[in-house]
C-alpha atoms as a PDB file:
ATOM      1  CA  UNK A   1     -11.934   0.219   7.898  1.00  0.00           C
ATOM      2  CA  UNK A   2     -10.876   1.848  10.731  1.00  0.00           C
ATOM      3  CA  UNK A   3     -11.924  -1.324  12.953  1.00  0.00           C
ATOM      4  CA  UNK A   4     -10.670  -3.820  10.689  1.00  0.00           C
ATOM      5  CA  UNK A   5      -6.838  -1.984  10.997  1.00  0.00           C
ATOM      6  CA  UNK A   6      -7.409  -2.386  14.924  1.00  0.00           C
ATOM      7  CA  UNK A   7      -7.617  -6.184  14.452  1.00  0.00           C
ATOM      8  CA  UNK A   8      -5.022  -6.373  12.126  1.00  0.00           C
ATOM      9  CA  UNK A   9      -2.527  -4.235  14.816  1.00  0.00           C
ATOM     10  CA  UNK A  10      -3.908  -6.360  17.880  1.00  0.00           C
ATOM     11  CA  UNK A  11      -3.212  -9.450  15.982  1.00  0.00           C
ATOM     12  CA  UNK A  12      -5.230 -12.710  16.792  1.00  0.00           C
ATOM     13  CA  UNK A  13      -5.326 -14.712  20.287  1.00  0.00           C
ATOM     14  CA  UNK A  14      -3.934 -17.781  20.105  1.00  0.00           C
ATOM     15  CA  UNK A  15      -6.676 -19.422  22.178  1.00  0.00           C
ATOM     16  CA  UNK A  16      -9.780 -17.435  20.693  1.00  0.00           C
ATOM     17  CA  UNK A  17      -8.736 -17.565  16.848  1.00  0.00           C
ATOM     18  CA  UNK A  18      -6.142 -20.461  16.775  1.00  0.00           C
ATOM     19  CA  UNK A  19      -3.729 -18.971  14.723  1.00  0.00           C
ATOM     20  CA  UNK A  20      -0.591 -16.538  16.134  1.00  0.00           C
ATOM     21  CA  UNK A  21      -0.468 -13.873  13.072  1.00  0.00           C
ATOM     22  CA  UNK A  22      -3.172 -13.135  10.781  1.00  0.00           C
ATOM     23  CA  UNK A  23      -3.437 -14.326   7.343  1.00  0.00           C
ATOM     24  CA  UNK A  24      -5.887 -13.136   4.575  1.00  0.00           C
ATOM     25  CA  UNK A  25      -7.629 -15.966   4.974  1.00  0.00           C
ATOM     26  CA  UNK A  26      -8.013 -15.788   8.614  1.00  0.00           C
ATOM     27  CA  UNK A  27      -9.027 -12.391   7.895  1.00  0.00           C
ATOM     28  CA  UNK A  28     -11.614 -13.160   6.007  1.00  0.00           C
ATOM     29  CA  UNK A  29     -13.356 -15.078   8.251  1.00  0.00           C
ATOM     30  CA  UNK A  30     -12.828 -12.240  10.858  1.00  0.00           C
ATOM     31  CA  UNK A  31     -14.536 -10.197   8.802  1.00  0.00           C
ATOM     32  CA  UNK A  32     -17.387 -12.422   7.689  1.00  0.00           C
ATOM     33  CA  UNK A  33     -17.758 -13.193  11.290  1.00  0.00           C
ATOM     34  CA  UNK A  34     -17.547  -9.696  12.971  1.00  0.00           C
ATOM     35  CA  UNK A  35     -19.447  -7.918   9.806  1.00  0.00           C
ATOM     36  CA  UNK A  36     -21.344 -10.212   8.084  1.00  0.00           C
ATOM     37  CA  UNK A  37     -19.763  -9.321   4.467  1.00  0.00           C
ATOM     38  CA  UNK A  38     -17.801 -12.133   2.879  1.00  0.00           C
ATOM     39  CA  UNK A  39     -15.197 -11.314   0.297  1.00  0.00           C
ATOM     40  CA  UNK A  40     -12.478 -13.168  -1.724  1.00  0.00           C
ATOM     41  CA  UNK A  41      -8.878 -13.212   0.277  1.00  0.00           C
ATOM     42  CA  UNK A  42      -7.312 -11.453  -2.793  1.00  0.00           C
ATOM     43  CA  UNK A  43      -9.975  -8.610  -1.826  1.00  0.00           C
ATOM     44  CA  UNK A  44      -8.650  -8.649   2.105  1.00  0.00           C
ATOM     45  CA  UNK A  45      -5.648  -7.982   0.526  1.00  0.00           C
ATOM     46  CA  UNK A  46      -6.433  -5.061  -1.611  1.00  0.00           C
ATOM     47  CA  UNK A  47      -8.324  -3.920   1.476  1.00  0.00           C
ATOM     48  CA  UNK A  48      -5.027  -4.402   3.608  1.00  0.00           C
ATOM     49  CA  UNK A  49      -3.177  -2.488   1.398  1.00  0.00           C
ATOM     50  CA  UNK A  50      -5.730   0.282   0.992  1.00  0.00           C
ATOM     51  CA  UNK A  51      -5.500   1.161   4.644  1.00  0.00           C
ATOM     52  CA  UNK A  52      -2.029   0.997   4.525  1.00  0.00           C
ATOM     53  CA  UNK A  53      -0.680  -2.496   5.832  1.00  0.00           C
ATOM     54  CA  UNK A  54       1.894  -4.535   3.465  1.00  0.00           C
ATOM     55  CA  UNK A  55       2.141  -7.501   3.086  1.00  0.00           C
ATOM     56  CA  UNK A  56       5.192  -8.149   5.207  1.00  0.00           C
ATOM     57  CA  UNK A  57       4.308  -9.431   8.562  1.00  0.00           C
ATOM     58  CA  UNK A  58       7.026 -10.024  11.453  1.00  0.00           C
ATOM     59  CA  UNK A  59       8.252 -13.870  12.305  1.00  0.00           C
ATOM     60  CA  UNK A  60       5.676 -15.047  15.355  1.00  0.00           C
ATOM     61  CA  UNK A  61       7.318 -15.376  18.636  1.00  0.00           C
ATOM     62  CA  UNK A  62       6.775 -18.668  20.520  1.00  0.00           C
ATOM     63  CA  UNK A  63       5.055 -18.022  23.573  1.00  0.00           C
ATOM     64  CA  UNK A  64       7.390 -19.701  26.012  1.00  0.00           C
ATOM     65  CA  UNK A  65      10.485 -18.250  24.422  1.00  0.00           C
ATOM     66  CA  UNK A  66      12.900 -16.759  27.580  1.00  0.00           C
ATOM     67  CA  UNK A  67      14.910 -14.341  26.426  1.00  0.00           C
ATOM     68  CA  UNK A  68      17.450 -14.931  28.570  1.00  0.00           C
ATOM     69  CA  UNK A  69      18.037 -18.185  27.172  1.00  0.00           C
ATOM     70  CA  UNK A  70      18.410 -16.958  23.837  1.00  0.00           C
ATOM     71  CA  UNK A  71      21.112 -14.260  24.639  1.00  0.00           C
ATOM     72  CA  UNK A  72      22.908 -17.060  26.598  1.00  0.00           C
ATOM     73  CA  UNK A  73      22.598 -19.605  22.958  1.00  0.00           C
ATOM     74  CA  UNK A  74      23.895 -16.152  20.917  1.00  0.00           C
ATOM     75  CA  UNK A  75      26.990 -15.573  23.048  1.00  0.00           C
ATOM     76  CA  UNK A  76      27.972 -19.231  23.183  1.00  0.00           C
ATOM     77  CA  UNK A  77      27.266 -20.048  19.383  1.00  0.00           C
ATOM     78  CA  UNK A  78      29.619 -19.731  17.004  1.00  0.00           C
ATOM     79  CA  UNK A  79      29.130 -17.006  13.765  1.00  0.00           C
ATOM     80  CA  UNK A  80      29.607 -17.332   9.974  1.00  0.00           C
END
């Protein structure tokens, strides 16, 4: 369990996994993969939960976002 929250924290590499957050059915195959034990994604979630991740997850940041550029669009665009 303890392994499987140290994936989940990490997160996936773009280039090695092809995806840029984890979903329970990327998971799954994670775990099939890494400990040979294949189990339904609705179980990867009760597992997630278990060990204390919710379901929530953070939006993905692009990988060539500049932040600069972004607080230069903020100050110049216009609010509700």
């Amino acid at each position: 369990m303890a392994e499987l929250a140290e994936i989940v924290e990490t997160g996936p590499d773009r280039r090695v996994h092809g995806v840029v957050r984890w979903r329970r059915l990327d998971l799954r195959k994670v775990v099939a993969d890494r400990f040979g034990v294949a189990y339904h994604e609705r179980t990867i979630g009760k597992i997630l939960k278990a060990i204390g991740f919710s379901h929530i997850s953070a939006r993905p940041r692009h990988p060539g976002q500049d932040p600069k550029v972004m607080e230069d669009f903020k100050k110049t665009s216009f609010g509700p």
